[in-house]
PDB file of N, CA and C in Angstrom:
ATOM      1  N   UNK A   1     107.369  57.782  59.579  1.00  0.00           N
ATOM      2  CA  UNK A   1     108.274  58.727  58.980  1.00  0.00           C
ATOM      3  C   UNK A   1     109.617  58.580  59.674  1.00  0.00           C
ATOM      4  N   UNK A   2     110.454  58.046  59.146  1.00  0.00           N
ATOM      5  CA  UNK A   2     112.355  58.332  59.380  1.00  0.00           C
ATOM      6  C   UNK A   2     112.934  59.432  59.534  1.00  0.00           C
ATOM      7  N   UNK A   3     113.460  60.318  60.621  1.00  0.00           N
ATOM      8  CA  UNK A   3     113.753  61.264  60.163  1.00  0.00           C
ATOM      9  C   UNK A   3     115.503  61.036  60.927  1.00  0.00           C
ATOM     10  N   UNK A   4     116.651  61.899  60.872  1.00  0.00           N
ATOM     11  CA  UNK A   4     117.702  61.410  61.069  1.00  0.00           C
ATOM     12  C   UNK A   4     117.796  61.076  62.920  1.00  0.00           C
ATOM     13  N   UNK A   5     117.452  61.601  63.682  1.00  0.00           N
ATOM     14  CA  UNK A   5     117.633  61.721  64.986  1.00  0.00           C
ATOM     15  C   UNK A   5     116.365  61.238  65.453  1.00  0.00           C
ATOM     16  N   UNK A   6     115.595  60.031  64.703  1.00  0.00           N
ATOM     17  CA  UNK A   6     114.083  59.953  65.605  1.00  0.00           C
ATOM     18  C   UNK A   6     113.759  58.485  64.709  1.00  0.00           C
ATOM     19  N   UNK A   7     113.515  57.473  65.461  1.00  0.00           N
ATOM     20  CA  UNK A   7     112.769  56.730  65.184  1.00  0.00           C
ATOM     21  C   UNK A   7     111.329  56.316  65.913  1.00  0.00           C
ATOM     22  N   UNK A   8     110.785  55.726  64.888  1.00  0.00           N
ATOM     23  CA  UNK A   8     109.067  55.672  65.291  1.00  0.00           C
ATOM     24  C   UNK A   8     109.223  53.981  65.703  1.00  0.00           C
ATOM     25  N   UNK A   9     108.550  53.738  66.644  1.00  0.00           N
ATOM     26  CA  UNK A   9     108.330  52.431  66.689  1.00  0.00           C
ATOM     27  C   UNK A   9     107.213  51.356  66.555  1.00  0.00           C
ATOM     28  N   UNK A  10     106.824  50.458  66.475  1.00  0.00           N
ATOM     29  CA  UNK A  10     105.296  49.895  65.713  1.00  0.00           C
ATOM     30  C   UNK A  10     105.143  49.675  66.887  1.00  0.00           C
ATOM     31  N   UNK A  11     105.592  49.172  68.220  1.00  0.00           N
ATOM     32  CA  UNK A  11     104.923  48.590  69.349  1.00  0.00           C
ATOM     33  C   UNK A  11     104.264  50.065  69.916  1.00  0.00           C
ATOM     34  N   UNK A  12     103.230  49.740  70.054  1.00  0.00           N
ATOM     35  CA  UNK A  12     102.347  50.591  70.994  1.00  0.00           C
ATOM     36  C   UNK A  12     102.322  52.274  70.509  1.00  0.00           C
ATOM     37  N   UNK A  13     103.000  52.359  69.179  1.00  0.00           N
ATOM     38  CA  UNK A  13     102.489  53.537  68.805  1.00  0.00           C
ATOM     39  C   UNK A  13     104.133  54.878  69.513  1.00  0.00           C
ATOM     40  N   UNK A  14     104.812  54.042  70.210  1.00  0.00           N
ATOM     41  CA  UNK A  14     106.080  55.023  71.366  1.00  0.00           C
ATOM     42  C   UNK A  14     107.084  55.336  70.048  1.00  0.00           C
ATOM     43  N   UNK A  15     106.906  56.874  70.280  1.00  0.00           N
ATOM     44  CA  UNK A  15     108.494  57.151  69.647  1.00  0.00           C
ATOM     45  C   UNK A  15     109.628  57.122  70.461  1.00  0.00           C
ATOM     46  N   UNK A  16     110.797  56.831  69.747  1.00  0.00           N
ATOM     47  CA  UNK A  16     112.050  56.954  70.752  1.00  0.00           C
ATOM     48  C   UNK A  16     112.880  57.487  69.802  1.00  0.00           C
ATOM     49  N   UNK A  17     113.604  58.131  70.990  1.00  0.00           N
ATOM     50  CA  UNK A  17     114.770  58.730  70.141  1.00  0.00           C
ATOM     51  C   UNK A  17     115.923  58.621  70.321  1.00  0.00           C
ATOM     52  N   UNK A  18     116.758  58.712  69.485  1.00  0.00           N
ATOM     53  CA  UNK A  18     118.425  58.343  69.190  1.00  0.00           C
ATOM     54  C   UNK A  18     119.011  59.495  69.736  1.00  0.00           C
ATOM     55  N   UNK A  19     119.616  59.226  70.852  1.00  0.00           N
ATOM     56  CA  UNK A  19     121.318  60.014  71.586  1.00  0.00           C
ATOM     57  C   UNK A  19     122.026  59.382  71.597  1.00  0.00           C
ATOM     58  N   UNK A  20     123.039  59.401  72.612  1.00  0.00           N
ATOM     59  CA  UNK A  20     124.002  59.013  72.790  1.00  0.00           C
ATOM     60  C   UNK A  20     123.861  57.129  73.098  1.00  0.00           C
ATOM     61  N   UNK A  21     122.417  56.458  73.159  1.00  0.00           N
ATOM     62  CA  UNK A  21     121.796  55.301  73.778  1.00  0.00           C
ATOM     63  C   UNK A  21     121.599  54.542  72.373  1.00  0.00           C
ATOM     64  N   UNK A  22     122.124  53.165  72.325  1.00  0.00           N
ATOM     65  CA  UNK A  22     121.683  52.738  71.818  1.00  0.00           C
ATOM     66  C   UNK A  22     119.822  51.993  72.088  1.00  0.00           C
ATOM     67  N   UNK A  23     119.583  51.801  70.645  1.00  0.00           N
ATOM     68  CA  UNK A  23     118.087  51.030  71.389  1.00  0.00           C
ATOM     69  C   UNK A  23     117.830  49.630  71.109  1.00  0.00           C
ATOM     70  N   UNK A  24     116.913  48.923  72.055  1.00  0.00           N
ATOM     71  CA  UNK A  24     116.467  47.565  71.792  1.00  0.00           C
ATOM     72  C   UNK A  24     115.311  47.017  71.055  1.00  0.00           C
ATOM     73  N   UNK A  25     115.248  46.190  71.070  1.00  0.00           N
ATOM     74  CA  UNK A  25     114.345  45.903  69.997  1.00  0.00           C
ATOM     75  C   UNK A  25     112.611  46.614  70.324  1.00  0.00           C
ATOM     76  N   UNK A  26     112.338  46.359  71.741  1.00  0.00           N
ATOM     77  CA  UNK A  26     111.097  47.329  72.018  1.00  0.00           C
ATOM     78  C   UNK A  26     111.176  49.064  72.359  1.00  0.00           C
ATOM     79  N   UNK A  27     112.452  49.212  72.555  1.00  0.00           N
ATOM     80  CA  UNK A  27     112.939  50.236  72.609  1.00  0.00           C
ATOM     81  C   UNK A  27     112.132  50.834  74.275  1.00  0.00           C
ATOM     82  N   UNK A  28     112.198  49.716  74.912  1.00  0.00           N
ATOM     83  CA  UNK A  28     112.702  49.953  76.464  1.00  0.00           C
ATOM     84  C   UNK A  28     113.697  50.187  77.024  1.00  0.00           C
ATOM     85  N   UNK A  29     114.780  48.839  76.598  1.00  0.00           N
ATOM     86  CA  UNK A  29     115.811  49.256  77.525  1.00  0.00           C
ATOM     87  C   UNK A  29     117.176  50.358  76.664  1.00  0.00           C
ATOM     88  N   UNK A  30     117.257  50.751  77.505  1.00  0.00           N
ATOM     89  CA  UNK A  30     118.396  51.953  76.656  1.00  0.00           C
ATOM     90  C   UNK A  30     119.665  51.412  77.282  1.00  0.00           C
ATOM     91  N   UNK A  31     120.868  51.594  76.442  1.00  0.00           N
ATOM     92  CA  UNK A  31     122.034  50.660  76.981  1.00  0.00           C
ATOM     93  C   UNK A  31     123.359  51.873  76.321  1.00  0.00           C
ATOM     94  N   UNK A  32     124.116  52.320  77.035  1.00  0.00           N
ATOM     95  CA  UNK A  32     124.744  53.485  76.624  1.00  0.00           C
ATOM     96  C   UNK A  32     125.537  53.241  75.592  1.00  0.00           C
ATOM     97  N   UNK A  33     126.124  53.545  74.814  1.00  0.00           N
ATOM     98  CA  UNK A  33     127.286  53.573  73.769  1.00  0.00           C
ATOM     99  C   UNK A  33     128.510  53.751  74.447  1.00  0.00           C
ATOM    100  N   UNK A  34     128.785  54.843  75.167  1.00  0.00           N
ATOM    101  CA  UNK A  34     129.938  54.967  75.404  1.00  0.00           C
ATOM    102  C   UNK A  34     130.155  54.842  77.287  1.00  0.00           C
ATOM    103  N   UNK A  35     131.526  54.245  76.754  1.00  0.00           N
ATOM    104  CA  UNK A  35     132.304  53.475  77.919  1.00  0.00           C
ATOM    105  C   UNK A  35     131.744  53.988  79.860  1.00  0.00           C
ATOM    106  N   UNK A  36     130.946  53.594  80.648  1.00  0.00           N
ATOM    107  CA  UNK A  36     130.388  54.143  81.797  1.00  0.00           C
ATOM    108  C   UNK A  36     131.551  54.058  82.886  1.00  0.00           C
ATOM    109  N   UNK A  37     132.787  53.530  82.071  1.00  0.00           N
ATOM    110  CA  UNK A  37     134.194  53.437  83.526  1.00  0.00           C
ATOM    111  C   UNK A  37     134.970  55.035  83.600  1.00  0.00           C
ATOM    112  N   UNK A  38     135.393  55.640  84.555  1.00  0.00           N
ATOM    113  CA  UNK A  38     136.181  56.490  84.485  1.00  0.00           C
ATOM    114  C   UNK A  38     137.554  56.667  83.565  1.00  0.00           C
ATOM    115  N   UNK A  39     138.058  58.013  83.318  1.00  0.00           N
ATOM    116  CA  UNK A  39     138.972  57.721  82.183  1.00  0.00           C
ATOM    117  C   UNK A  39     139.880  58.026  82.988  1.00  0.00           C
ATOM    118  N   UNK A  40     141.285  57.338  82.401  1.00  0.00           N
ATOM    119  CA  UNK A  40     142.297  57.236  83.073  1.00  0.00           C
ATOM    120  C   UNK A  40     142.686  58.693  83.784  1.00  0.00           C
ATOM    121  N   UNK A  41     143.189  59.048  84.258  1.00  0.00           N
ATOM    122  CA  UNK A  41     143.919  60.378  85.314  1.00  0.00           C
ATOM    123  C   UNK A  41     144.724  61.041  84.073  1.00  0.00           C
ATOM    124  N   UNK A  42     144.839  61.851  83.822  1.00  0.00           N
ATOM    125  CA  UNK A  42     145.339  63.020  82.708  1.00  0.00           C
ATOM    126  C   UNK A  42     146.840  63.639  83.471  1.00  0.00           C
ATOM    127  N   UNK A  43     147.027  63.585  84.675  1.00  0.00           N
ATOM    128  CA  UNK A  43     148.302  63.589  85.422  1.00  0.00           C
ATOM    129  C   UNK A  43     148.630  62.304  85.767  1.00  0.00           C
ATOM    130  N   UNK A  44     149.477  62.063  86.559  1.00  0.00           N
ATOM    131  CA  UNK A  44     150.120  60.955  86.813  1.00  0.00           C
ATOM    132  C   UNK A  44     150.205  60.782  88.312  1.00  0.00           C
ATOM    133  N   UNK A  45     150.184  62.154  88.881  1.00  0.00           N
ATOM    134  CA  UNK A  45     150.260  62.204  90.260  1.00  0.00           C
ATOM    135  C   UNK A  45     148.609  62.426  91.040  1.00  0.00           C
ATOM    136  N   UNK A  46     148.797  61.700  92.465  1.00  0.00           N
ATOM    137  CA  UNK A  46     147.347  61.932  92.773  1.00  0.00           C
ATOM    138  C   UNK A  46     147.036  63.089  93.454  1.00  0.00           C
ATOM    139  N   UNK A  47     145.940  63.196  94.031  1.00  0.00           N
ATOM    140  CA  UNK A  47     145.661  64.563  95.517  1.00  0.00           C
ATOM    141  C   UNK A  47     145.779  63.741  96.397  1.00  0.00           C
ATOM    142  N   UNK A  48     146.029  64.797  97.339  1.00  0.00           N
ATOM    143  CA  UNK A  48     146.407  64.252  98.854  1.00  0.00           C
ATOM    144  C   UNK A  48     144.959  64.771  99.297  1.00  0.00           C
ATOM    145  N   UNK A  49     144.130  63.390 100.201  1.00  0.00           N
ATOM    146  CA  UNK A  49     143.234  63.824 101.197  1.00  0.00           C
ATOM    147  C   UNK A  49     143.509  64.698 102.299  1.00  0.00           C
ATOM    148  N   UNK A  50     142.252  65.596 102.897  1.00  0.00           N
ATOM    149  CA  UNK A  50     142.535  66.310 104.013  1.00  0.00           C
ATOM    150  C   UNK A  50     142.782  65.626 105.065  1.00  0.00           C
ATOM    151  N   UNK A  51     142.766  63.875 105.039  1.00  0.00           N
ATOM    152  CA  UNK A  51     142.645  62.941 106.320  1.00  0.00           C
ATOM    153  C   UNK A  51     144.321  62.952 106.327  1.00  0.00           C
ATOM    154  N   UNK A  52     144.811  63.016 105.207  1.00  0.00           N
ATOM    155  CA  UNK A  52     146.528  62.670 104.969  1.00  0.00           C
ATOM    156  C   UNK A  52     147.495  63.498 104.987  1.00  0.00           C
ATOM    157  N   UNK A  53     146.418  65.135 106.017  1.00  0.00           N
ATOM    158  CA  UNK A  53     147.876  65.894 106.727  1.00  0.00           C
ATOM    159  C   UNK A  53     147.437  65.712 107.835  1.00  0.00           C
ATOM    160  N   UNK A  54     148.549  65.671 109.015  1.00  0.00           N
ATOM    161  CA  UNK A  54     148.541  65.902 110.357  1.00  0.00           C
ATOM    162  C   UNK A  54     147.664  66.773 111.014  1.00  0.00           C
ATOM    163  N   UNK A  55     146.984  66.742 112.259  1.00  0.00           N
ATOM    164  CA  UNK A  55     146.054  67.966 113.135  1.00  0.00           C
ATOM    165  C   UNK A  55     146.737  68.831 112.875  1.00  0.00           C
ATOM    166  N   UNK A  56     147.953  68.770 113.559  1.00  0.00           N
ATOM    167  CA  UNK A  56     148.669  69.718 113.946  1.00  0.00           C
ATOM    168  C   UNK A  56     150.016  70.366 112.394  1.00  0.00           C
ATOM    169  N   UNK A  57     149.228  71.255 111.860  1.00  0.00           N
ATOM    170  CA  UNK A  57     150.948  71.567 111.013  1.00  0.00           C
ATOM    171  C   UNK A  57     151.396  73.254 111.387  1.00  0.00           C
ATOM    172  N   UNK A  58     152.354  73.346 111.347  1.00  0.00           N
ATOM    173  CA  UNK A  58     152.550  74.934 111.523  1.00  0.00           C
ATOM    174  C   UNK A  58     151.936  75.895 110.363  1.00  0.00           C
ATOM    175  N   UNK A  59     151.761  75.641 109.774  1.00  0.00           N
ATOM    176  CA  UNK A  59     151.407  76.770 108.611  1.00  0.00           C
ATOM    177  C   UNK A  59     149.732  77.293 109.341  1.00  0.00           C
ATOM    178  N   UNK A  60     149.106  76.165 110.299  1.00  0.00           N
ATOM    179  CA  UNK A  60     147.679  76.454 110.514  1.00  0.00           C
ATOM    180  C   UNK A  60     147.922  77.656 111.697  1.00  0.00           C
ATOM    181  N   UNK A  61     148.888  77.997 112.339  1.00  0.00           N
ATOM    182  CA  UNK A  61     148.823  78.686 113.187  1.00  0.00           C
ATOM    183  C   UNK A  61     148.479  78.593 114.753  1.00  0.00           C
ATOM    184  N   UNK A  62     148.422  79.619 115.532  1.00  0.00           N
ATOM    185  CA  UNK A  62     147.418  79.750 116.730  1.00  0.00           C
ATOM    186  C   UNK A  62     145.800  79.711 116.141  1.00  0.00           C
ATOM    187  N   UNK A  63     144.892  79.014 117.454  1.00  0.00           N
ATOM    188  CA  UNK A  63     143.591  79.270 116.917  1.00  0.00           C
ATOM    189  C   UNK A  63     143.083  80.315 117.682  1.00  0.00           C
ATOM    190  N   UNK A  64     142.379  81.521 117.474  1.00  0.00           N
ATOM    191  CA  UNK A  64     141.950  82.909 117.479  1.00  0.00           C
ATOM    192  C   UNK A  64     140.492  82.810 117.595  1.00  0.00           C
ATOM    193  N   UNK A  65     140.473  82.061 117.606  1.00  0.00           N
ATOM    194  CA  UNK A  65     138.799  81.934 117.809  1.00  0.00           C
ATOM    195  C   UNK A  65     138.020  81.668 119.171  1.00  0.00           C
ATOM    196  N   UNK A  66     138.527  81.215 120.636  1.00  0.00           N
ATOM    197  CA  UNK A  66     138.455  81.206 121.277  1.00  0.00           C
ATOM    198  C   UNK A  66     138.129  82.823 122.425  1.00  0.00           C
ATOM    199  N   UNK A  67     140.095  83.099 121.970  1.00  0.00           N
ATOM    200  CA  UNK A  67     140.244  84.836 122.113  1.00  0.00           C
ATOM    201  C   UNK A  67     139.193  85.729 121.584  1.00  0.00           C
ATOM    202  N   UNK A  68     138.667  85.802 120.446  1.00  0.00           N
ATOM    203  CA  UNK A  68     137.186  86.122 119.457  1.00  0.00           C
ATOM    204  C   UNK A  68     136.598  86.293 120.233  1.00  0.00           C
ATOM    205  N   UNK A  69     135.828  85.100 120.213  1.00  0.00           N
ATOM    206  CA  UNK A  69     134.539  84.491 121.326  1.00  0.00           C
ATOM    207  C   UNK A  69     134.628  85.526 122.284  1.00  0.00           C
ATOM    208  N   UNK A  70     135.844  85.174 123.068  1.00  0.00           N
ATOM    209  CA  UNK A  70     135.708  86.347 124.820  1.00  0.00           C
ATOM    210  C   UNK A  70     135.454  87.512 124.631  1.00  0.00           C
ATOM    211  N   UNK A  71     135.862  88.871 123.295  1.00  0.00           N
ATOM    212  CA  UNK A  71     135.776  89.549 122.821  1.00  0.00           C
ATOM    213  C   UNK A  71     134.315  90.094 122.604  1.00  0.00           C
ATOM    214  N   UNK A  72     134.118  89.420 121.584  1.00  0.00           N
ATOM    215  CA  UNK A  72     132.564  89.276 121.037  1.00  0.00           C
ATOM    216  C   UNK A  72     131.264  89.214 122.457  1.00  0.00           C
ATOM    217  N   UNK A  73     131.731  88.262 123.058  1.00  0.00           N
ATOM    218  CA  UNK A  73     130.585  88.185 123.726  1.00  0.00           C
ATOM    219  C   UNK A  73     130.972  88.865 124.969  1.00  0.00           C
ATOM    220  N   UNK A  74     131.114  89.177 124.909  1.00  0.00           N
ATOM    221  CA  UNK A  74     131.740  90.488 126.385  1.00  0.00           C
ATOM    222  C   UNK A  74     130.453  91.372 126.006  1.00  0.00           C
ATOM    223  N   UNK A  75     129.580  91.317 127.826  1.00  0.00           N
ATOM    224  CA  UNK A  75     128.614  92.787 128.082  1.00  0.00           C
ATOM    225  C   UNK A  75     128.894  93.501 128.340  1.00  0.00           C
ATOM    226  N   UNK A  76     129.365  94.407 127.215  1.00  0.00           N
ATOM    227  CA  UNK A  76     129.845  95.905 127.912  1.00  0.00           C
ATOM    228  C   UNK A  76     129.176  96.998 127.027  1.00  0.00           C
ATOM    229  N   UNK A  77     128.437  96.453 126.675  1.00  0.00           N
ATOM    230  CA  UNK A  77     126.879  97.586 126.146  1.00  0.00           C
ATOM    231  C   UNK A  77     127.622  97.885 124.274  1.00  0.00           C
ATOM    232  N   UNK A  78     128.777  97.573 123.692  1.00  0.00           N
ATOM    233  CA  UNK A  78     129.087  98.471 122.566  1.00  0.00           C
ATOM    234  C   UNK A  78     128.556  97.608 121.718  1.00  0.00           C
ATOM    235  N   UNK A  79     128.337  98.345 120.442  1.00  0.00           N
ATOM    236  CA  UNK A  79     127.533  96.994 119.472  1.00  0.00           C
ATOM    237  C   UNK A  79     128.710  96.301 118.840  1.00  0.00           C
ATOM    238  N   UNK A  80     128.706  95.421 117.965  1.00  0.00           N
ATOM    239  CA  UNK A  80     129.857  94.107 117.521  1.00  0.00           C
ATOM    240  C   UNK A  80     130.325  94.621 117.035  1.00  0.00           C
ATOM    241  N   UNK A  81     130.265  95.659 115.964  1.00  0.00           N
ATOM    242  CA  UNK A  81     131.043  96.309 114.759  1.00  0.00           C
ATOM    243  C   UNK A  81     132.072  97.473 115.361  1.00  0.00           C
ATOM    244  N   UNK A  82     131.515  97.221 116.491  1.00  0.00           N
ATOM    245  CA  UNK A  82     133.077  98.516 117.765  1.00  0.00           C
ATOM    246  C   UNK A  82     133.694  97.590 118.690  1.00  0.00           C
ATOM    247  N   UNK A  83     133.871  96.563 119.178  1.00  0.00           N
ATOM    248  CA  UNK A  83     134.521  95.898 120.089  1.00  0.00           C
ATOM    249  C   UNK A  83     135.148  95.409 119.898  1.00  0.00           C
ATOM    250  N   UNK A  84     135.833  95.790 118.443  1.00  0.00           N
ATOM    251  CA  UNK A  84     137.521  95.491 118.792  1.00  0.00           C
ATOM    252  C   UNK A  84     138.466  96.866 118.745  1.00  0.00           C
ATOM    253  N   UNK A  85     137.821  97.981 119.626  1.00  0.00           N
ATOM    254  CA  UNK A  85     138.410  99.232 119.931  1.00  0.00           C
ATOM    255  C   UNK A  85     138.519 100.312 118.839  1.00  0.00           C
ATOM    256  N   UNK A  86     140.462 101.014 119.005  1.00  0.00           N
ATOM    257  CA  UNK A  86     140.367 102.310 117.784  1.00  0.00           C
ATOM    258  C   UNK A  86     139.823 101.737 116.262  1.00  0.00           C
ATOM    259  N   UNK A  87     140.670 100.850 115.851  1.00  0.00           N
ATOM    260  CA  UNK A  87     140.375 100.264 114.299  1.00  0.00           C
ATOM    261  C   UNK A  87     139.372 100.147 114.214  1.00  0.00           C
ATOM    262  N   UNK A  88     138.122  99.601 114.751  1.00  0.00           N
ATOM    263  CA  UNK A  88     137.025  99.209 114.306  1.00  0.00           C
ATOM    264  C   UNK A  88     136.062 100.617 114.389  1.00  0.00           C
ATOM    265  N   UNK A  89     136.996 101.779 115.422  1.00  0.00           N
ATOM    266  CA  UNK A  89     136.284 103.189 115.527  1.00  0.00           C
ATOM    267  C   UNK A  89     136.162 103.794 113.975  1.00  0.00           C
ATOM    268  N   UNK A  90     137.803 103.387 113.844  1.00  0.00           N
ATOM    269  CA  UNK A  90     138.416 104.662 112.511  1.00  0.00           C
ATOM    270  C   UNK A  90     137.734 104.042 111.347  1.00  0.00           C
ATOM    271  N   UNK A  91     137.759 102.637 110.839  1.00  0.00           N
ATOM    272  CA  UNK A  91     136.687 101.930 110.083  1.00  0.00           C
ATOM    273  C   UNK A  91     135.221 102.795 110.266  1.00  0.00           C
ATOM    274  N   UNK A  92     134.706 102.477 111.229  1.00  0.00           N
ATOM    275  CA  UNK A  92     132.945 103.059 111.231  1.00  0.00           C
ATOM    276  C   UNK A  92     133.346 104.469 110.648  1.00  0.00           C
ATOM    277  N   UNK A  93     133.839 105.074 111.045  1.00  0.00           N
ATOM    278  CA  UNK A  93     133.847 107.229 111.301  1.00  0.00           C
ATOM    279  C   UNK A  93     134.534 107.182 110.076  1.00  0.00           C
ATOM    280  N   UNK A  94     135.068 106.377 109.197  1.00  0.00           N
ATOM    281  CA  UNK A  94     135.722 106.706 107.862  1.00  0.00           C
ATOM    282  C   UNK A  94     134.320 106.324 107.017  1.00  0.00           C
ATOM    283  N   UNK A  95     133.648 104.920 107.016  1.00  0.00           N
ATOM    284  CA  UNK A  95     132.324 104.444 106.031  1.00  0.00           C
ATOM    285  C   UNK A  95     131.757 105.786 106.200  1.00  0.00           C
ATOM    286  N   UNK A  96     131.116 106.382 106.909  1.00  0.00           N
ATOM    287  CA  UNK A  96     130.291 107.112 107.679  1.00  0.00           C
ATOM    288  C   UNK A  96     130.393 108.379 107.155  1.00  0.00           C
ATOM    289  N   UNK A  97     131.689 108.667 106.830  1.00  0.00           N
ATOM    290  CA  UNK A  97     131.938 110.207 106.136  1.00  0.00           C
ATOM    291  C   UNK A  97     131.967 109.775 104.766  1.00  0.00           C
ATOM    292  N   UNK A  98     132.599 109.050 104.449  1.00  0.00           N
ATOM    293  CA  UNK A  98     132.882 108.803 102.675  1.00  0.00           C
ATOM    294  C   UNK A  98     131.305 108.818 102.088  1.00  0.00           C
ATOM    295  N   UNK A  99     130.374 107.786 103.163  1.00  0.00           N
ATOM    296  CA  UNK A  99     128.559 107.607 102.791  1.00  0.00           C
ATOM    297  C   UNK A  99     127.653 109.002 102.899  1.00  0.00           C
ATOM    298  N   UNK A 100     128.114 109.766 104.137  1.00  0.00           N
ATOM    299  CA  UNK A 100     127.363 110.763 104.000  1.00  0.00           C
ATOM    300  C   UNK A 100     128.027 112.267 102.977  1.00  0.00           C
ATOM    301  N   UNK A 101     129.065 112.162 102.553  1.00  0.00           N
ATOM    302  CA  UNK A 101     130.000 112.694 101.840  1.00  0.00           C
ATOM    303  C   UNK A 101     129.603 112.607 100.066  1.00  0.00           C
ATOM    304  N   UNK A 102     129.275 111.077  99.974  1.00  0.00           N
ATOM    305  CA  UNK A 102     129.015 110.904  98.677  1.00  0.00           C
ATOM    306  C   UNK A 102     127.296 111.049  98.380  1.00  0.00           C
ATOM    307  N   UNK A 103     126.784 111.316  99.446  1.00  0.00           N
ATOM    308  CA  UNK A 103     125.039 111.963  99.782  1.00  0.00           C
ATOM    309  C   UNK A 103     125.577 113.146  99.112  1.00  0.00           C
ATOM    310  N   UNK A 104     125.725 113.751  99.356  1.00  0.00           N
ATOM    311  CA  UNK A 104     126.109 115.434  99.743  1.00  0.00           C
ATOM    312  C   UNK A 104     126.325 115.548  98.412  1.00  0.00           C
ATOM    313  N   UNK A 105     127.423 114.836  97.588  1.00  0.00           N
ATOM    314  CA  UNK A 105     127.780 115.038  96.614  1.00  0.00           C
ATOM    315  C   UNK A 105     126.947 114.914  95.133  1.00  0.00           C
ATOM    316  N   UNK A 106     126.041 113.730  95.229  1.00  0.00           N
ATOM    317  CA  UNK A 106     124.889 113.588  94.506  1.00  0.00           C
ATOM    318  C   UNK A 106     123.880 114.214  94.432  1.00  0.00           C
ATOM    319  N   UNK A 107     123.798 114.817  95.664  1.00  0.00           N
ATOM    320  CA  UNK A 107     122.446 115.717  95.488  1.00  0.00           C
ATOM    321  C   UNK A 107     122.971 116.929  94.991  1.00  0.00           C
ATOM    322  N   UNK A 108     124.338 117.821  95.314  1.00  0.00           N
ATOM    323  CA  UNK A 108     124.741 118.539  94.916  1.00  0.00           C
ATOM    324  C   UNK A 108     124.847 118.513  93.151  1.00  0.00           C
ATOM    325  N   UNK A 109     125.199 117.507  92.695  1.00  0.00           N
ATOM    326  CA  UNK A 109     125.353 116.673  90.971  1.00  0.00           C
ATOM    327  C   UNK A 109     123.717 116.961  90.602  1.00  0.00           C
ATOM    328  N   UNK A 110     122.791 116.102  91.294  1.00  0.00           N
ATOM    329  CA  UNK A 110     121.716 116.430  90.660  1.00  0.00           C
ATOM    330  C   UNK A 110     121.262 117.636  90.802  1.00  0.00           C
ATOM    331  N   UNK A 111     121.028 118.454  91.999  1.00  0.00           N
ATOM    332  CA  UNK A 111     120.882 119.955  91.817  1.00  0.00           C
ATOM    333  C   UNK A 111     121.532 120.604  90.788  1.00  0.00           C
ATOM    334  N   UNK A 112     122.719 120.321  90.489  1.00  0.00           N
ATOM    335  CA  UNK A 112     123.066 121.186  88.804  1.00  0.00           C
ATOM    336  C   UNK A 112     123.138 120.721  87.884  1.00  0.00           C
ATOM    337  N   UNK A 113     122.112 119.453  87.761  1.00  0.00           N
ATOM    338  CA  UNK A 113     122.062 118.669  86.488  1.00  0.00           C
ATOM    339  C   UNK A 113     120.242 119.434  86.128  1.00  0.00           C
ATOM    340  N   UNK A 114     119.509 119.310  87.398  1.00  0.00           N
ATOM    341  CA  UNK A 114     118.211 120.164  87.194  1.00  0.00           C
ATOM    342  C   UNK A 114     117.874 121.315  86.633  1.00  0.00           C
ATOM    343  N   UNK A 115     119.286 122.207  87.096  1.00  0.00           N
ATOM    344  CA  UNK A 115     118.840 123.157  86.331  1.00  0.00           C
ATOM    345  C   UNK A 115     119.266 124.232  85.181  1.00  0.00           C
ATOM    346  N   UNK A 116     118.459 124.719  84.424  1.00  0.00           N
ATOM    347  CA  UNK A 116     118.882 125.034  82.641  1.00  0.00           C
ATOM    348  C   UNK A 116     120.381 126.006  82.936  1.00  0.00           C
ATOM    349  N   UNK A 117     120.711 125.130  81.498  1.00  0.00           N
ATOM    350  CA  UNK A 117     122.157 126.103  80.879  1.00  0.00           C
ATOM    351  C   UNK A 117     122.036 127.432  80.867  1.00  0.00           C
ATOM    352  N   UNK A 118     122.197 128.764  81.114  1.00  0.00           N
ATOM    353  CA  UNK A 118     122.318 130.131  80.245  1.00  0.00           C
ATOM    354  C   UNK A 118     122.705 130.239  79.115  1.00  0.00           C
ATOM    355  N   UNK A 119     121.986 130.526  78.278  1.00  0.00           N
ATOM    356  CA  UNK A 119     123.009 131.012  76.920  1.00  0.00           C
ATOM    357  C   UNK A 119     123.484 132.377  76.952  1.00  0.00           C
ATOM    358  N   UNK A 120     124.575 132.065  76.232  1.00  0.00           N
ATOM    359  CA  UNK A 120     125.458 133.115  76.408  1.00  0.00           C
ATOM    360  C   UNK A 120     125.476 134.085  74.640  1.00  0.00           C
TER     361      UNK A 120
END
């Protein structure tokens, strides 16, 4: 049976089917139709590799990561999310109220969602 996207083949009973591949006469080897080379560049200009800027450029800055490190790993008993002093205080004690704040507020929502209207 022929159907548009399928041919049957007599060797050994194998169907194969028609994509983008052309087929051979046993319909082993598959051999593509269309072109397997890259297509030309759609700009004209290339990218620059990361090997083809300098170590050193100013835009990268000081590196801070060192300073970090001493920070971070400093034993002085506080957990990570406080040792970088007030900011990281006013951060925690702000999550902390807005979270237990918006508790408060939901249960308050569902407590007067529970219970019945009066009619008036």
């Amino acid at each position: 049976m022929l159907l548009r996207n399928q041919w049957t083949s007599s060797v050994s009973g194998a169907h194969c089917h028609r994509s983008s591949y052309q087929l051979n006469s046993l319909c082993n080897g598959l051999k593509p139709i269309v072109s397997t080379e890259s297509p030309a560049p759609i700009f004209g200009t290339t990218s620059k590799l990361a090997s083809d800027f300098p170590a050193t450029d100013s835009y990268l800055g000081k590196n801070k990561v060192p300073d970090l490190q001493k920070i971070f790993q400093k034993a002085d008993g506080l957990p990570v999310h406080l040792k970088r002093g007030v900011p990281d205080r006013l951060l925690y004690r702000t999550t902390m109220a807005l979270t237990i704040g918006g508790t408060i507020y939901c249960l308050v929502a569902l407590y007067m969602a529970s219970q019945p209207r009066q009619q008036k």
